[in-house]
N, C-alpha and C. Protein backbone atom coordinates (compact mmCIF):
# COMPACT_ATOMS: atom_id res chain seq x y z
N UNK A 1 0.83 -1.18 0.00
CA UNK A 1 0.00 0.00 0.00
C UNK A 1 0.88 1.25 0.00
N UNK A 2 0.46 2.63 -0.96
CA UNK A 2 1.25 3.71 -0.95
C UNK A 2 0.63 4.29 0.56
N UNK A 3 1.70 5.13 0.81
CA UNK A 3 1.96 5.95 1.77
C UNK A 3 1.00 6.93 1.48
N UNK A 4 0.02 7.83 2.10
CA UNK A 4 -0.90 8.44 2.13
C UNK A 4 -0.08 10.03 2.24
N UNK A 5 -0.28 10.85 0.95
CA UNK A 5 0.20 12.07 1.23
C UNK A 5 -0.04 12.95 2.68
N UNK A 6 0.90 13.65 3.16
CA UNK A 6 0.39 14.74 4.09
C UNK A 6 -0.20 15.74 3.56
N UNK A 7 -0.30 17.06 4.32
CA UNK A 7 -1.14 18.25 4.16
C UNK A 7 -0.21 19.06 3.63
N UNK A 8 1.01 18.79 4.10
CA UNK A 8 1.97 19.91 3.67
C UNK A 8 2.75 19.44 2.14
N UNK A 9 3.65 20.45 1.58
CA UNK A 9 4.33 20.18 0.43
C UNK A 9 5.83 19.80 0.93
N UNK A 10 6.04 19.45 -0.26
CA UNK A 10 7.58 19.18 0.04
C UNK A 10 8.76 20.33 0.52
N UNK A 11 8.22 21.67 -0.43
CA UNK A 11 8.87 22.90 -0.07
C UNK A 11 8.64 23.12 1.77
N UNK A 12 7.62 22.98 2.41
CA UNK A 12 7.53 23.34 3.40
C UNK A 12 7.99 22.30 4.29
N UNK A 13 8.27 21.12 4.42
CA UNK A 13 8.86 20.27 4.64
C UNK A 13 10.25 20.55 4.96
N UNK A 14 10.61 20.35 3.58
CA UNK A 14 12.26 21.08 3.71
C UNK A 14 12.67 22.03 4.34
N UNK A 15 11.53 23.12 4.53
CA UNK A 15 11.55 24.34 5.38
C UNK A 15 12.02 24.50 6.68
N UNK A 16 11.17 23.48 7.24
CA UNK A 16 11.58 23.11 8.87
C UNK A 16 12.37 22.44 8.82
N UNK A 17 12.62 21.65 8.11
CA UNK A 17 13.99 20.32 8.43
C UNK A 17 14.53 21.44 8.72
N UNK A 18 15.32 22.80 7.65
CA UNK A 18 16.10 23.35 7.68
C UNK A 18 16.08 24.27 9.11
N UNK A 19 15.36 24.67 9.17
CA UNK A 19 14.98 25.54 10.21
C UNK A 19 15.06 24.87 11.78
N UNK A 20 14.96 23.87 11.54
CA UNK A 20 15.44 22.98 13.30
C UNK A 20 17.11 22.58 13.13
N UNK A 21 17.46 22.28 12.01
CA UNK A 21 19.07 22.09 11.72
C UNK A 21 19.49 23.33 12.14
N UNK A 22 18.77 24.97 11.85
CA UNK A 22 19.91 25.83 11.82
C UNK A 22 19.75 26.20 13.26
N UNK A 23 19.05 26.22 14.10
CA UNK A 23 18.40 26.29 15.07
C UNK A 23 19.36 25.38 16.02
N UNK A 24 19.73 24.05 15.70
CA UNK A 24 20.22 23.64 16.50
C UNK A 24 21.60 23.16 16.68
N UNK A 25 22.35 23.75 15.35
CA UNK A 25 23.61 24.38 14.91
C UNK A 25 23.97 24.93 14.30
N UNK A 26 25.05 25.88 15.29
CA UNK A 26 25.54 27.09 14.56
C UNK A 26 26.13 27.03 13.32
N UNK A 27 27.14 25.95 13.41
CA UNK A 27 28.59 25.77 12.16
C UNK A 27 27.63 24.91 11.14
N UNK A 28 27.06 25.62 10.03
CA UNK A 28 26.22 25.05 8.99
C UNK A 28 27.32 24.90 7.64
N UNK A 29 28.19 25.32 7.65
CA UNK A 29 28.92 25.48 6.61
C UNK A 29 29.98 24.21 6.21
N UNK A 30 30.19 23.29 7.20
CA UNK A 30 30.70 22.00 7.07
C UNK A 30 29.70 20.86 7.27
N UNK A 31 28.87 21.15 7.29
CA UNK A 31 27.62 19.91 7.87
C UNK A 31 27.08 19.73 6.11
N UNK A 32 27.35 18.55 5.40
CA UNK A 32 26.58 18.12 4.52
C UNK A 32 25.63 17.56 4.51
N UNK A 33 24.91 17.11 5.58
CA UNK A 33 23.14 16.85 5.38
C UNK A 33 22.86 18.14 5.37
N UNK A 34 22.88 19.15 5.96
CA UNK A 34 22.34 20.66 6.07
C UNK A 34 22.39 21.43 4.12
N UNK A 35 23.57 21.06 3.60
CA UNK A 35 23.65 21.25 2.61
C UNK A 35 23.10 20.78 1.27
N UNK A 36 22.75 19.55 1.85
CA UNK A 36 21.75 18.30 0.46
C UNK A 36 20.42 19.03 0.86
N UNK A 37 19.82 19.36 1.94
CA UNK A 37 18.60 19.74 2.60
C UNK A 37 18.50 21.02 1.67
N UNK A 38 19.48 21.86 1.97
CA UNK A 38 19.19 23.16 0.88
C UNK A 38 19.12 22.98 -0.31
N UNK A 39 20.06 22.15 -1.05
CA UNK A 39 19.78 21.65 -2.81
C UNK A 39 19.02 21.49 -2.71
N UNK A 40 18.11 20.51 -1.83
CA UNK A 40 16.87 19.75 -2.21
C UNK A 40 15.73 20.64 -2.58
N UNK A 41 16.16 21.93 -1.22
CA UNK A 41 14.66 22.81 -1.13
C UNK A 41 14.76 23.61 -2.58
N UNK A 42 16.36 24.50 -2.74
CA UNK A 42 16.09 25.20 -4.26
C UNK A 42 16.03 24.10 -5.29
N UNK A 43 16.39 22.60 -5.38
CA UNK A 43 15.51 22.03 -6.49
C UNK A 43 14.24 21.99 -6.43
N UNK A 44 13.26 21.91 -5.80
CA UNK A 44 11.56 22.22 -5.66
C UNK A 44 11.28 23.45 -5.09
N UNK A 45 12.21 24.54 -5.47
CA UNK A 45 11.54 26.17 -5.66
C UNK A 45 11.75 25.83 -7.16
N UNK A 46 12.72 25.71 -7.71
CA UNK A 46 13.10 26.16 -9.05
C UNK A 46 11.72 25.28 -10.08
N UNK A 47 11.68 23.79 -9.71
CA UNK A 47 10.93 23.21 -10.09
C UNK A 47 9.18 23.74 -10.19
N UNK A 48 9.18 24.65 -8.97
CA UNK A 48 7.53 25.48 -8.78
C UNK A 48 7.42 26.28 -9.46
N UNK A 49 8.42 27.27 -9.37
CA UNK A 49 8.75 28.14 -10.33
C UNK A 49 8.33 27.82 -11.52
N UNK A 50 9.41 26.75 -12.16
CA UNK A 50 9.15 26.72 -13.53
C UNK A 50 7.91 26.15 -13.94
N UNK A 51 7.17 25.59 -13.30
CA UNK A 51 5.63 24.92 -13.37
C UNK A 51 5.13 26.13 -13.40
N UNK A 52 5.23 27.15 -12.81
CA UNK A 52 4.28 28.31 -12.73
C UNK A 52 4.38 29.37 -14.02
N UNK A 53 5.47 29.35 -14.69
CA UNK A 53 6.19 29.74 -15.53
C UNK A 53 5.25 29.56 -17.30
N UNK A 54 5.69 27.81 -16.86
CA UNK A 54 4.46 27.05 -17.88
C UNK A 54 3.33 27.11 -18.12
N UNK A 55 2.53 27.12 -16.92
CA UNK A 55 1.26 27.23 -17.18
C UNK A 55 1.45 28.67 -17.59
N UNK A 56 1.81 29.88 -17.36
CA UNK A 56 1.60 31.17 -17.67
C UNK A 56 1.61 31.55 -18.79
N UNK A 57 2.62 30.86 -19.32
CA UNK A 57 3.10 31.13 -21.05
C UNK A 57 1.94 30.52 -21.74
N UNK A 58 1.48 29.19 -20.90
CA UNK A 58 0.68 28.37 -21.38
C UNK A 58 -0.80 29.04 -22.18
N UNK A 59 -1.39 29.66 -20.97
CA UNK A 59 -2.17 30.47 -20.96
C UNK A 59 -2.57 31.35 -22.17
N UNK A 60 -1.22 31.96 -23.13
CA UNK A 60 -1.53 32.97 -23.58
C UNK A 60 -1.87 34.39 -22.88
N UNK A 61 -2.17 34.73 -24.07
CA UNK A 61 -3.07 36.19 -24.11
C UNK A 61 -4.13 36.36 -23.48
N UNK A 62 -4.78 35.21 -23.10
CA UNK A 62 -6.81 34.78 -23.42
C UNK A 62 -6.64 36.29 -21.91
N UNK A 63 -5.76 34.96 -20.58
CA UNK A 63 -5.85 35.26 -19.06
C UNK A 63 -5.67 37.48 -19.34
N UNK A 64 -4.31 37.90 -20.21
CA UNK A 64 -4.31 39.21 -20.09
C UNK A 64 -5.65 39.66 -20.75
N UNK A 65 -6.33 39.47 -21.32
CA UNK A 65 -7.34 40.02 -21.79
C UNK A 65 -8.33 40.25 -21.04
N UNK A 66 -8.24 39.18 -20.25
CA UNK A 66 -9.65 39.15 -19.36
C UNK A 66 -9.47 40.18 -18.08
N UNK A 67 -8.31 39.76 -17.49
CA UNK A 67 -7.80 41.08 -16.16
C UNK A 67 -7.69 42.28 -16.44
C-alpha cells in the first residue's frame, strides 16, 4: 500500500527540516546533510517556479485580456 500524502508540500517540509538544523547548529557550513537539505529545497523552488512559468506562457493572451 502507498503511503498516504500529508497536508503539507515538500517545499515546506524542507523548510523546517532546515529551520530545526539551523536552530540547532551554529557551524552550517561544514555539515553536509544541512547542505543536500538546501539543494533539495532550491531544487523544488526552481521546479515550482518553472511549473508556474508554464502554465503562464501556457495560458496565452486569453488570461491578459480578461484582467
Amino acid at each position: 500500500m502507498a503511503k498516504k500524502p500529508t497536508g503539507e508540500s515538500d517545499e515546506t517540509r524542507l523548510k523546517k527540516k532546515i529551520a530545526v538544523r539551523v536552530k540547532d547548529e551554529k557551524k552550517l557550513l561544514g555539515d553536509p546533510a544541512a547542505r543536500s537539505l538546501r539543494k533539495r529545497l532550491k531544487r523544488v523552488q526552481r521546479k515550482r517556479r518553472a511549473l508556474s512559468s508554464r502554465k503562464k506562457h501556457a495560458a496565452g493572451k486569453q488570461t491578459e485580456t480578461k484582467a
